[in-house]
C-alpha atoms as a PDB file:
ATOM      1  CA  UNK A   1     -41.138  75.348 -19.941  1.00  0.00           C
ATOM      2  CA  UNK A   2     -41.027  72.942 -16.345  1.00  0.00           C
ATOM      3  CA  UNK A   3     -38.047  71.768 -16.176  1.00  0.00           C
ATOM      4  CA  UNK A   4     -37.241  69.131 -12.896  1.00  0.00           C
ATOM      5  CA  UNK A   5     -33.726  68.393 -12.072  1.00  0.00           C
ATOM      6  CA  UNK A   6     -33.011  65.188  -9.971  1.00  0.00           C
ATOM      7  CA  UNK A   7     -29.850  65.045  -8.287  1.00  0.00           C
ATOM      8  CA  UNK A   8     -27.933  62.022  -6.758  1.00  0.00           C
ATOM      9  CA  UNK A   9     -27.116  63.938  -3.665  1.00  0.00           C
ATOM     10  CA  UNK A  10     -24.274  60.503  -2.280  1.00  0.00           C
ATOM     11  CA  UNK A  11     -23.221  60.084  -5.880  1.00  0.00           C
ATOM     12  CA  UNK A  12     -22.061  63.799  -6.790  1.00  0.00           C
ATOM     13  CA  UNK A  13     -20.729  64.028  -2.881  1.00  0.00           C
ATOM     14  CA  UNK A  14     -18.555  61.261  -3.066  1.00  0.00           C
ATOM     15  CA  UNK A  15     -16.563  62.271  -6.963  1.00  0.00           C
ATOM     16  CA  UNK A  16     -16.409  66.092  -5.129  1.00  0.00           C
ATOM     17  CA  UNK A  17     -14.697  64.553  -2.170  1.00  0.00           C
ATOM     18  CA  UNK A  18     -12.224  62.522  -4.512  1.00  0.00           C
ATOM     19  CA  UNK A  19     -11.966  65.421  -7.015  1.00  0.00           C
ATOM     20  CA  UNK A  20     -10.910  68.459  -4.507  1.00  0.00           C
ATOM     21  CA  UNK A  21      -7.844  68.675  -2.037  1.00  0.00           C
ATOM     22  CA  UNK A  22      -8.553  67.379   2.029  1.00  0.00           C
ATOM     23  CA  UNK A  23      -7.007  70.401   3.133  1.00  0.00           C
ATOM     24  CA  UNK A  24     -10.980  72.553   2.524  1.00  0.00           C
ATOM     25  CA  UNK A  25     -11.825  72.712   5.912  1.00  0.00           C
ATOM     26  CA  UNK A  26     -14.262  74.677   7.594  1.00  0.00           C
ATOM     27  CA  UNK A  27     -13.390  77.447  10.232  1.00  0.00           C
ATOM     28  CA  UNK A  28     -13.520  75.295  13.043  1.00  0.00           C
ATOM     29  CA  UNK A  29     -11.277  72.554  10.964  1.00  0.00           C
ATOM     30  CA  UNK A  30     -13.635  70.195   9.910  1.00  0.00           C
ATOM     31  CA  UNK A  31     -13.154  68.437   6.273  1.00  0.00           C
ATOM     32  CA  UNK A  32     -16.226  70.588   3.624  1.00  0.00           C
ATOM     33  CA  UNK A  33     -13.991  69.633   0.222  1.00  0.00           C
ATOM     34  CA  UNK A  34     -16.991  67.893  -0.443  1.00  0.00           C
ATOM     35  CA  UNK A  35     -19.651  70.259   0.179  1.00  0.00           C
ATOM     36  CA  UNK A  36     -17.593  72.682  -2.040  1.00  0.00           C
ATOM     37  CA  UNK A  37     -18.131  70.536  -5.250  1.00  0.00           C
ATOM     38  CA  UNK A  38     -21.746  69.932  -4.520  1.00  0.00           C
ATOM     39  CA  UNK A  39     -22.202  73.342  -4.037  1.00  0.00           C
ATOM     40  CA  UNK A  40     -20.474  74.138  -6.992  1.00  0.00           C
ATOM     41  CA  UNK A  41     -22.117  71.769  -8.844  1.00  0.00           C
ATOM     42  CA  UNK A  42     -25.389  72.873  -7.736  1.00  0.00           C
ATOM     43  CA  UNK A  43     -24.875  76.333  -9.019  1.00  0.00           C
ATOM     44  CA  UNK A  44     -23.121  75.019 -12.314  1.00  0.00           C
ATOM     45  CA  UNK A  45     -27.081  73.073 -13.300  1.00  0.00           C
ATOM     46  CA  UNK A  46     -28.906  75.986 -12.156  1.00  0.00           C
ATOM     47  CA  UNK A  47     -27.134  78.438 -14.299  1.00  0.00           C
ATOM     48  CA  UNK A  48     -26.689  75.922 -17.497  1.00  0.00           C
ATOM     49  CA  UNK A  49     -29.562  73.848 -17.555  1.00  0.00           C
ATOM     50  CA  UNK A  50     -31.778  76.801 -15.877  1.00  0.00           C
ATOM     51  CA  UNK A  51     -34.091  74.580 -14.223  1.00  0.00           C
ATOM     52  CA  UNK A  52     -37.621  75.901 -12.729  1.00  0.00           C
ATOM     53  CA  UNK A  53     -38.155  72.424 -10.255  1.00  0.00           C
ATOM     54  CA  UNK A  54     -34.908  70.614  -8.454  1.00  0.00           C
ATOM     55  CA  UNK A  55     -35.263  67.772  -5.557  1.00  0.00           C
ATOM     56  CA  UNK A  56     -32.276  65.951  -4.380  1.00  0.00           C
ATOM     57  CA  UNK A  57     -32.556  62.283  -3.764  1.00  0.00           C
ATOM     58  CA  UNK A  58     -30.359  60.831  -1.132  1.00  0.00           C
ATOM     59  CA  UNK A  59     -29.291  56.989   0.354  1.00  0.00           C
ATOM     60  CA  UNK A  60     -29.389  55.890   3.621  1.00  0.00           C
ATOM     61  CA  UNK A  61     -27.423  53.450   5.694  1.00  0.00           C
ATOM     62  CA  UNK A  62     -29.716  50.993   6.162  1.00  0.00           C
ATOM     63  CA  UNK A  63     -29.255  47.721   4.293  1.00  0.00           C
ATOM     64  CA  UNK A  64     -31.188  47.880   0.930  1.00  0.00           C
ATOM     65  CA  UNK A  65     -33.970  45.546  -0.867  1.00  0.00           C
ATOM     66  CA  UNK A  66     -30.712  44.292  -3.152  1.00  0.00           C
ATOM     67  CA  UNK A  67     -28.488  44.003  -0.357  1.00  0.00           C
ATOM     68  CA  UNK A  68     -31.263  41.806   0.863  1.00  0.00           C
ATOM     69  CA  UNK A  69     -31.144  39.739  -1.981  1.00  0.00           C
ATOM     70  CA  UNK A  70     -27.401  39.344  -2.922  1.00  0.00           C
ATOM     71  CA  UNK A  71     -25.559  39.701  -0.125  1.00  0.00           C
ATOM     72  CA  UNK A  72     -22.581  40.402  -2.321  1.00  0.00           C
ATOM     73  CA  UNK A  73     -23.989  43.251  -3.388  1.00  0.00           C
ATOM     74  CA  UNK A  74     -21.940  46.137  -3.019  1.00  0.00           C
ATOM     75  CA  UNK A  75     -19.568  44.025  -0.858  1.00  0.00           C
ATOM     76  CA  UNK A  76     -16.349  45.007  -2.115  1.00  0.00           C
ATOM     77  CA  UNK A  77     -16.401  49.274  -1.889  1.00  0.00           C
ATOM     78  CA  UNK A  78     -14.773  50.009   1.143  1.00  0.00           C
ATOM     79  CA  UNK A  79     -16.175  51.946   4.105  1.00  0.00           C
ATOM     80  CA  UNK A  80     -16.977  55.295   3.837  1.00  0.00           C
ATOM     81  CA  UNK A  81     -14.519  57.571   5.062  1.00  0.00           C
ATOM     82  CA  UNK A  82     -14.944  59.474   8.536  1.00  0.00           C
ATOM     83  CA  UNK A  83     -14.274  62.889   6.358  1.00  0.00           C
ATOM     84  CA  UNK A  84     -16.643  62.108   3.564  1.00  0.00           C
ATOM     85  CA  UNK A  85     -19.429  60.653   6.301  1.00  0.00           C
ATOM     86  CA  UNK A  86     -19.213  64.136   8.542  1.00  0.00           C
ATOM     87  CA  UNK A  87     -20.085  65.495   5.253  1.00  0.00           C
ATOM     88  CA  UNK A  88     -23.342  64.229   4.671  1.00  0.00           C
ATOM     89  CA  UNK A  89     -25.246  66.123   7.086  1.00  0.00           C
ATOM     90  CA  UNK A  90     -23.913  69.281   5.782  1.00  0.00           C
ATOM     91  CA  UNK A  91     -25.097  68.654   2.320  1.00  0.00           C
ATOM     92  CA  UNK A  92     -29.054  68.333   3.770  1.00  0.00           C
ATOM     93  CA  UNK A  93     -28.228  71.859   5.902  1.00  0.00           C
ATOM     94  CA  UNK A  94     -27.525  72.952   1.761  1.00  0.00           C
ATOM     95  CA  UNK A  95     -30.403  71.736   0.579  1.00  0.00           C
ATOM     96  CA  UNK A  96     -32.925  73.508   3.510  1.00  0.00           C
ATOM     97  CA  UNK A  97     -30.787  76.690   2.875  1.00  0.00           C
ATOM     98  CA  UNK A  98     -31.577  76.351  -0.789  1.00  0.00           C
ATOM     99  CA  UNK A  99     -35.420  75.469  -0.267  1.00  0.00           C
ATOM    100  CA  UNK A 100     -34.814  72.554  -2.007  1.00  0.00           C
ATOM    101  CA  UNK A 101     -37.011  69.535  -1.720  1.00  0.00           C
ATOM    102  CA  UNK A 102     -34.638  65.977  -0.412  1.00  0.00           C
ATOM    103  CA  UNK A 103     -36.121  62.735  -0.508  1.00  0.00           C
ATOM    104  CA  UNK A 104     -34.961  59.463   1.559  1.00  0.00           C
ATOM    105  CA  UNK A 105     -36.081  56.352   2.556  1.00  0.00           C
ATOM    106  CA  UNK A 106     -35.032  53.232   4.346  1.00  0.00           C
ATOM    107  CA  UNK A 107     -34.501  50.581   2.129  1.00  0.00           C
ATOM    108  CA  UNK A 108     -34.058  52.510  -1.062  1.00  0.00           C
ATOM    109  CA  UNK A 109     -31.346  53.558  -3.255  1.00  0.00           C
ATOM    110  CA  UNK A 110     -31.580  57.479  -4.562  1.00  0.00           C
ATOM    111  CA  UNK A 111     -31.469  55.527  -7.983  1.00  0.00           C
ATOM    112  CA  UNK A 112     -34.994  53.949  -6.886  1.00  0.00           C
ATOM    113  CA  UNK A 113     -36.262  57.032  -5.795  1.00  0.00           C
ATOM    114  CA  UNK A 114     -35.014  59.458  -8.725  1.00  0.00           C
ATOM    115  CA  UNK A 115     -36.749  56.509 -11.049  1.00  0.00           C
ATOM    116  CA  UNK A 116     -39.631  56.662  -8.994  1.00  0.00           C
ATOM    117  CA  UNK A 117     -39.871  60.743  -9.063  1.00  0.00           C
ATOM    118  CA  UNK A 118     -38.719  60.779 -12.908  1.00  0.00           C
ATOM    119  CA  UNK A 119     -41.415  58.323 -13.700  1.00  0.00           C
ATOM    120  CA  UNK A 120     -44.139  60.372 -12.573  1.00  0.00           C
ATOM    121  CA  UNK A 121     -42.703  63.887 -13.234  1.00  0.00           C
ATOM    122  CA  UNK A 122     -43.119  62.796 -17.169  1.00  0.00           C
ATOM    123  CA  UNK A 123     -46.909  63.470 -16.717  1.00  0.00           C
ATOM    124  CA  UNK A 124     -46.194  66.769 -15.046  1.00  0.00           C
ATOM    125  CA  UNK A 125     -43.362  68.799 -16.538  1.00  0.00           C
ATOM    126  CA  UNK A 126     -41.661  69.595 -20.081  1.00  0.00           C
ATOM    127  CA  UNK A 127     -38.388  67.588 -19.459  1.00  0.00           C
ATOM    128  CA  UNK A 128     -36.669  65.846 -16.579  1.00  0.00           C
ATOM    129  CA  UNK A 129     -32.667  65.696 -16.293  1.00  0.00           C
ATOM    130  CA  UNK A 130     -30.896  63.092 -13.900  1.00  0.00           C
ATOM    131  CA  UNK A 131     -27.783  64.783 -12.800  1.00  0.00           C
ATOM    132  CA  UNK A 132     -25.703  61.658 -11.419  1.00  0.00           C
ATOM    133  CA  UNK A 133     -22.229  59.945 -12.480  1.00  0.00           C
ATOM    134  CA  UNK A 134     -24.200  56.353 -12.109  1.00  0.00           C
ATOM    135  CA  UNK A 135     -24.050  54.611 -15.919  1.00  0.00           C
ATOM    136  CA  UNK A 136     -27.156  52.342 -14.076  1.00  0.00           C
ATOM    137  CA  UNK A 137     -29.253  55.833 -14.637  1.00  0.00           C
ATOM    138  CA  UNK A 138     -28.706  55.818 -17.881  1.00  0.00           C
ATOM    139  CA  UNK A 139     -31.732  53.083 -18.416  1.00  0.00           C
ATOM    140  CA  UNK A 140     -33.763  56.340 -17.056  1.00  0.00           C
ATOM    141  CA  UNK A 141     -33.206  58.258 -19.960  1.00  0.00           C
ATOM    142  CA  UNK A 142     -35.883  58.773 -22.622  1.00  0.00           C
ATOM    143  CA  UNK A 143     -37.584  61.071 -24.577  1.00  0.00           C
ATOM    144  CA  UNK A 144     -38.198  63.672 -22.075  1.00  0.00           C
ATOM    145  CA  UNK A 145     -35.890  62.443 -19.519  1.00  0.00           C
ATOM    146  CA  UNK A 146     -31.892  63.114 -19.876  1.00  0.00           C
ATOM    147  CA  UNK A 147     -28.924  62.572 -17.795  1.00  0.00           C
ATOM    148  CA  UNK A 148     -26.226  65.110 -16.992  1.00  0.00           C
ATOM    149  CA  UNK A 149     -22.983  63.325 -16.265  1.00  0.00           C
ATOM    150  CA  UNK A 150     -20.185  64.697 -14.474  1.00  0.00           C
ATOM    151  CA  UNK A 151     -16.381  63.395 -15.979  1.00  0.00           C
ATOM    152  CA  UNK A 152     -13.072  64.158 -14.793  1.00  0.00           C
ATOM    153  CA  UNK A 153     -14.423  64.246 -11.867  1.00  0.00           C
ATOM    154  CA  UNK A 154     -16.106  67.447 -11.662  1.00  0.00           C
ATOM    155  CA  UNK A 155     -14.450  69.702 -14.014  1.00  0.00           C
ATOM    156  CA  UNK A 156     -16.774  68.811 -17.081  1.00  0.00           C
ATOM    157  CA  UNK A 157     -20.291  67.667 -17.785  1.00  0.00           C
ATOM    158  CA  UNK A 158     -21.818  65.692 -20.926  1.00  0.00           C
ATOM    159  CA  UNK A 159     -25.680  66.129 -21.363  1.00  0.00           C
ATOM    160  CA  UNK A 160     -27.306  62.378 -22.712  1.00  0.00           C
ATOM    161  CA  UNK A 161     -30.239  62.302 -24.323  1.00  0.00           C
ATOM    162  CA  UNK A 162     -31.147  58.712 -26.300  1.00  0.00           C
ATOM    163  CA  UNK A 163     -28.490  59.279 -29.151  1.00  0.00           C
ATOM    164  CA  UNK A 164     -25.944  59.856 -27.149  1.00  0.00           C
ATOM    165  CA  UNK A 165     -26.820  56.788 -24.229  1.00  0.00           C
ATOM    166  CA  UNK A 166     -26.226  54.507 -27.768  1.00  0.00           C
ATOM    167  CA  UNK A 167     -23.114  56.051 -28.390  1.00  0.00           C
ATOM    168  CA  UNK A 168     -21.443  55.382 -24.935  1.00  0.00           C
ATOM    169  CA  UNK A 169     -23.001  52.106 -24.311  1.00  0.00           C
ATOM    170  CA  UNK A 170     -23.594  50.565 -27.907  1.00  0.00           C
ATOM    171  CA  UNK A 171     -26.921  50.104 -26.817  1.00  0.00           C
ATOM    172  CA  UNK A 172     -30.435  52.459 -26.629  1.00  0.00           C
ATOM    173  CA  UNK A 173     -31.649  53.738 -22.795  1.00  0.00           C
ATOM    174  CA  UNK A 174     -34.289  50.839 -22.861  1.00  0.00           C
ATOM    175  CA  UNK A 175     -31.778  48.035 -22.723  1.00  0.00           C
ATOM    176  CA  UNK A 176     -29.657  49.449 -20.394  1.00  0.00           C
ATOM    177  CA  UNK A 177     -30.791  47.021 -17.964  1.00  0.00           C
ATOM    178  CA  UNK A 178     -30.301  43.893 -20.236  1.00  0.00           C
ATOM    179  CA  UNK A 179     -26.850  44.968 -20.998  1.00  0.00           C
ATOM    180  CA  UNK A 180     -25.831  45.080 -17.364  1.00  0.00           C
ATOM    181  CA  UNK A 181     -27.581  41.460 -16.885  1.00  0.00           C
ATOM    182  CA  UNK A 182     -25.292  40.724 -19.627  1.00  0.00           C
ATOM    183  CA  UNK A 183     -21.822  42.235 -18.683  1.00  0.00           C
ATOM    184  CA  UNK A 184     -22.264  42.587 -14.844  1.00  0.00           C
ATOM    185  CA  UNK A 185     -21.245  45.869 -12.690  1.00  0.00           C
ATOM    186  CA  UNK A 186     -18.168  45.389 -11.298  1.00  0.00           C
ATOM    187  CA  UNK A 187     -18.557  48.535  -9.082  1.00  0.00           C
ATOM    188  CA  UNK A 188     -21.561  47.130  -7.750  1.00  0.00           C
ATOM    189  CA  UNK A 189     -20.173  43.550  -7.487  1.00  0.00           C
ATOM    190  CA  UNK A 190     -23.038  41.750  -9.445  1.00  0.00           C
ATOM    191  CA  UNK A 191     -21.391  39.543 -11.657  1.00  0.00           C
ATOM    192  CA  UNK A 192     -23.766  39.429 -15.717  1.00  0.00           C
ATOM    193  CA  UNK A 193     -22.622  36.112 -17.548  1.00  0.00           C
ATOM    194  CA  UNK A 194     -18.927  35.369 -16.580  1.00  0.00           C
ATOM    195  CA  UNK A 195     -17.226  36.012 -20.234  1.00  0.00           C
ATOM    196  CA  UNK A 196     -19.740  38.207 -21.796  1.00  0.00           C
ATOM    197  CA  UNK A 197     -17.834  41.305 -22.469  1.00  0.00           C
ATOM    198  CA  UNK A 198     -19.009  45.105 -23.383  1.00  0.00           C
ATOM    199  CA  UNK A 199     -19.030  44.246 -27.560  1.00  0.00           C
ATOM    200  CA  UNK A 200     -20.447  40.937 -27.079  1.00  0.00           C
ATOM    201  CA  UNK A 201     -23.322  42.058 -25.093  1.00  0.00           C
ATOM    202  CA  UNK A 202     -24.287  44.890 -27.271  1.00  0.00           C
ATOM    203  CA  UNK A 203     -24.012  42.614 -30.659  1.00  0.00           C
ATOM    204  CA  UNK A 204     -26.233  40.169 -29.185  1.00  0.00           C
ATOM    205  CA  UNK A 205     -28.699  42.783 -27.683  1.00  0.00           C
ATOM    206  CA  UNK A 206     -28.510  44.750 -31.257  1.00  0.00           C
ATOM    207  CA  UNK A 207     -29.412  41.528 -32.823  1.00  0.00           C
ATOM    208  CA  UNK A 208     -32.279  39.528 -30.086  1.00  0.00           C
ATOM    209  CA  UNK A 209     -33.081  42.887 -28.508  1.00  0.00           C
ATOM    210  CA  UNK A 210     -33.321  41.973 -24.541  1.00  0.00           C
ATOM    211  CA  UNK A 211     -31.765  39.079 -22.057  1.00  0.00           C
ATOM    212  CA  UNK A 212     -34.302  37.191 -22.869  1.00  0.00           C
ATOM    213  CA  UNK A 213     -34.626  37.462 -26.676  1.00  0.00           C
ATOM    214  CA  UNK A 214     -30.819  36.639 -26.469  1.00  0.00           C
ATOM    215  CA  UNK A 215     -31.504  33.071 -24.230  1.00  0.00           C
ATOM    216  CA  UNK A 216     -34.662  32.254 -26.622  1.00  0.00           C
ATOM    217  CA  UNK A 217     -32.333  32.528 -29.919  1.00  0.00           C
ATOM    218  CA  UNK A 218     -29.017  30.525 -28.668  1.00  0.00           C
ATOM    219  CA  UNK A 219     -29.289  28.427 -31.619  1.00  0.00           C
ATOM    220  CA  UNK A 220     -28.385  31.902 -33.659  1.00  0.00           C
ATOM    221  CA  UNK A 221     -25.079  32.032 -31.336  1.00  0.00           C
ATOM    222  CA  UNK A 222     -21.806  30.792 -31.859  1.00  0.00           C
ATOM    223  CA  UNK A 223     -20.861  27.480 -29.922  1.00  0.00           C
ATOM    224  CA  UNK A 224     -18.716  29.517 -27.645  1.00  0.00           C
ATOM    225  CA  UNK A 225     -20.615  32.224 -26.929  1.00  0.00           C
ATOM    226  CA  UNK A 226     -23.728  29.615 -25.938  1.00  0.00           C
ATOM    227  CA  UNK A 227     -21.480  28.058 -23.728  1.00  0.00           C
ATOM    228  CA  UNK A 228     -21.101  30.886 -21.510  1.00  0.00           C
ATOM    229  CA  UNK A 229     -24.526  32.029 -21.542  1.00  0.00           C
ATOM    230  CA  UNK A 230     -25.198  28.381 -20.458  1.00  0.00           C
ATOM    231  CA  UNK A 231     -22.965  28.615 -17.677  1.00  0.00           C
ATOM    232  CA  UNK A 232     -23.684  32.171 -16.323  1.00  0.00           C
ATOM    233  CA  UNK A 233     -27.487  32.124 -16.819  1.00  0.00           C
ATOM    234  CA  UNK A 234     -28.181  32.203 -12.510  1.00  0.00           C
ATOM    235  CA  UNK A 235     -25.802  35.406 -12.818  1.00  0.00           C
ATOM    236  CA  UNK A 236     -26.919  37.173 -15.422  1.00  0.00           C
ATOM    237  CA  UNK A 237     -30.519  36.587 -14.024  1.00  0.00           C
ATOM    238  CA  UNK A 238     -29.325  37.980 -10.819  1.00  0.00           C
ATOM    239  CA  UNK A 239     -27.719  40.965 -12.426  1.00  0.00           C
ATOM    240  CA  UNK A 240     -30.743  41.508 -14.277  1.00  0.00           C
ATOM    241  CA  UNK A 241     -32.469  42.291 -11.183  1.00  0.00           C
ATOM    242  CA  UNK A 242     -30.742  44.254  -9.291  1.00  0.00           C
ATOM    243  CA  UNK A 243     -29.596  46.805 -12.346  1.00  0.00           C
ATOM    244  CA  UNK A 244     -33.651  47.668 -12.734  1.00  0.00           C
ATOM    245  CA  UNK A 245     -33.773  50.797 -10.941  1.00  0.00           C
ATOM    246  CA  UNK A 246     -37.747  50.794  -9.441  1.00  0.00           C
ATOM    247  CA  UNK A 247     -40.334  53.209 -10.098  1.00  0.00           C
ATOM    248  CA  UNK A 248     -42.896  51.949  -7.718  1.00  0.00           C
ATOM    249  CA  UNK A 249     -41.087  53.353  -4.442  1.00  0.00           C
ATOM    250  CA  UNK A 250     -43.754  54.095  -2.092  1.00  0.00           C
ATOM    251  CA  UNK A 251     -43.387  57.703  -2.185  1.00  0.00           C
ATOM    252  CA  UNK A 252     -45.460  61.180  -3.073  1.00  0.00           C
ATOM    253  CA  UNK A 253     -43.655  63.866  -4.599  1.00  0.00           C
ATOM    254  CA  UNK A 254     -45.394  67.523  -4.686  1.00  0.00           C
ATOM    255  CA  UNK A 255     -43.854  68.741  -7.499  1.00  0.00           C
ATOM    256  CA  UNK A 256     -45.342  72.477  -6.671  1.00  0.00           C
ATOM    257  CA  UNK A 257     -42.867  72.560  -3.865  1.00  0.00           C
ATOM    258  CA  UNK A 258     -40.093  71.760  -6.043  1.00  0.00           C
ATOM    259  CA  UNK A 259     -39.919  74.657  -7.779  1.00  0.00           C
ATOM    260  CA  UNK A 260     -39.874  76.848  -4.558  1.00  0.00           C
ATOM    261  CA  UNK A 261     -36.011  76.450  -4.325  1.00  0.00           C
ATOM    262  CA  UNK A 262     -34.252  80.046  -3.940  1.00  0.00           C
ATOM    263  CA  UNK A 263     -30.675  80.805  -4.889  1.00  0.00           C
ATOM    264  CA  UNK A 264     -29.159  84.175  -3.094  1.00  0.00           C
ATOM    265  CA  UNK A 265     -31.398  83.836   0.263  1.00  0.00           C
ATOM    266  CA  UNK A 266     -29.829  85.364   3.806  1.00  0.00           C
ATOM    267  CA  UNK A 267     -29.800  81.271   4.905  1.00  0.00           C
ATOM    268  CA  UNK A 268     -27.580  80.765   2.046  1.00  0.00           C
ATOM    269  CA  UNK A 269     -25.286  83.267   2.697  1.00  0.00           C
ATOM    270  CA  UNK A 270     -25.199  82.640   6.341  1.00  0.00           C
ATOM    271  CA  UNK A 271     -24.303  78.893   5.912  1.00  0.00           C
ATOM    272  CA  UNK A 272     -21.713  79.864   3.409  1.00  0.00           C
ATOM    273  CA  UNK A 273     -20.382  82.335   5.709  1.00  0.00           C
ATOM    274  CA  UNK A 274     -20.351  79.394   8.269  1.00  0.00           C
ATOM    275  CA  UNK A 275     -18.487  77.010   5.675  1.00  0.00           C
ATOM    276  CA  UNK A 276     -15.958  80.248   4.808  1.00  0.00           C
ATOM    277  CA  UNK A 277     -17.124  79.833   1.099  1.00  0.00           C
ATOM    278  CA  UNK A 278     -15.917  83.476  -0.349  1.00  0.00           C
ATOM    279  CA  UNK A 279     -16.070  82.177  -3.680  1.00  0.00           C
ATOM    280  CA  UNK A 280     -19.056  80.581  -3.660  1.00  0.00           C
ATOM    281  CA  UNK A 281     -20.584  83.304  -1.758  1.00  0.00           C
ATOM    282  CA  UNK A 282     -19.938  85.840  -5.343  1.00  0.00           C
ATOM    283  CA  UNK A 283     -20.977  83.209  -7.336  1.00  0.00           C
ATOM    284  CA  UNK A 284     -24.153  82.757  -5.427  1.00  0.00           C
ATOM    285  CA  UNK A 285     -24.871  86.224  -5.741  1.00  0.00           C
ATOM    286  CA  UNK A 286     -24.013  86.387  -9.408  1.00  0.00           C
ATOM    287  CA  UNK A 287     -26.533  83.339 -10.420  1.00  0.00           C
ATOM    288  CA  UNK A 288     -29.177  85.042  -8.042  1.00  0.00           C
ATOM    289  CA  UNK A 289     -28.745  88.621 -10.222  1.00  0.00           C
ATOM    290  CA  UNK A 290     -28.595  86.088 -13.667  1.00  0.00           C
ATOM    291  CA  UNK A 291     -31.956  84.331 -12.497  1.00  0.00           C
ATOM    292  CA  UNK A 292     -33.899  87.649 -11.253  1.00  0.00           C
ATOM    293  CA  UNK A 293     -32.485  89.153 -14.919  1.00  0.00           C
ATOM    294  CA  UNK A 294     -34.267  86.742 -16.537  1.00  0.00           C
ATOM    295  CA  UNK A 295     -37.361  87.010 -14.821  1.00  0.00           C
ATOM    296  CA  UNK A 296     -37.661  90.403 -15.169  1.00  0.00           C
ATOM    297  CA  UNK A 297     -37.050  89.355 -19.177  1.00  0.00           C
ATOM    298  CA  UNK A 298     -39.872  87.044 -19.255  1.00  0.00           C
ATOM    299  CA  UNK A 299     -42.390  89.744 -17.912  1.00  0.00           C
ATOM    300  CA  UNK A 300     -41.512  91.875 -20.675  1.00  0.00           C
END
């Protein structure tokens, strides 16, 4: 069965850089806490969810199309760190040791592109998972795509298909984006209708189905609830917008090289050497033996 993993390289780097001590350094001092949970990460999906394709989408620094259009946007996260930004280009060295296929480009989140690449991989392989910690992802998931989600930072992982998008959300993967047009994203900054909480956005989504089925049935709404609708329409129209992660990003993916990634290779174990990853240097070596076990099983 194809299997295609998409992982939000800047999402999974910055919870590993919050989740492990600033004292990993490399030999020559310099800050690789983060690289350590990606890595670890990395080798946790390819020994649970045993994928056959992976790519690993990654943002850029360049101002995006919704940075463009509401300045706001994103306004109040503070700078990256100097330790987490020297980071960055160690996590693409990963991914060229691994053989594993990166995608960026100017002007796009890794949302857009993972949408994008998830959109189209449907037509080509058995099941897509979205590994990311981004609840805007979770309008991705569908019958053949899921999301593994990192919590606690990343000691633990919950898989999400449909069912279980309802259950943390109150509403199904398809009106994902009509909840957040409704209740805003405050780590984001875009603002849904001021007063529309969590409860009231998924009754009235459960009951009119999308932003706009809600707006075409006010006179089914409370006198209160109207009232802030009324009032926070521009908002929620904004935040409407820029939760829809695209799937039009200008973009080619050959899926036959994604599933040329390699686990235990000598560039692997050089870089890790580099990084003075003992640990991760057995564990590479132990999901290497577990993958060419299985092989070997399947030609039997």
């Amino acid at each position: 069965m194809a299997k295609l993993v998409l992982i939000d390289g800047y999402n999974i780097l910055h919870r590993a850089y919050f989740a492990l001590p600033p004292n990993l350094t490399t030999r020559a001092g310099e800050p690789i806490n983060a690289i350590y949970g990606f890595v670890s990460m990395l080798l946790r999906i390819i020994a649970d969810l045993k994928p056959t394709h992976i790519a690993i989408c990654f943002d850029r620094e360049e101002p995006t199309l919704r940075k463009k259009e509401f300045s706001a946007y994103q306004s109040q996260r503070t700078p990256t760190e100097d330790a987490l930004k020297s980071q960055f280009k160690k996590a693409r060295d990963v991914a060229k040791a691994f053989n594993i296929v990166t995608f960026e480009l100017s002007g796009y989140e890794a949302d857009d592109l993972i949408g994008t690449i998830a959109d189209k991989a449907e037509k080509k392989v058995d099941e897509v998972i979205v590994v990311t910690g981004d609840k805007d992802m979770l309008q991705l998931v569908s019958k053949k795509t899921k999301a593994y989600f990192p919590v606690r930072g990343l000691s633990d992982t919950q898989l999400l298909g449909e069912k279980e998008v309802k259950e943390k959300l109150g509403v199904i993967p398809s009106r994902v984006v009509d909840y957040k047009g409704l209740v805003g994203d405050p780590s984001d900054n875009y603002p849904g209708v001021a007063g529309i909480g969590p409860k009231t956005a998924q009754d009235l989504l459960n009951r009119f189905g999308t932003f706009k089925g809600v707006y075409d049935h006010l006179e089914d709404v409370s006198p209160s609830v109207v009232k802030k609708l009324k009032e926070g329409k521009e908002g929620g129209e904004i935040s409407l917008k820029l939760a829809k992660i695209l799937k039009d990003v200008p973009i080619e993916p050959d899926f036959e090289k994604m599933d040329d990634w390699q686990v235990d290779n000598q560039k692997v174990l050089d870089l890790f050497s580099e990084y003075g990853f003992r640990t991760l240097t057995n564990r590479v070596k132990d999901v290497g033996k577990s993958i060419a076990a299985e092989n070997q099983m399947k030609l039997i």
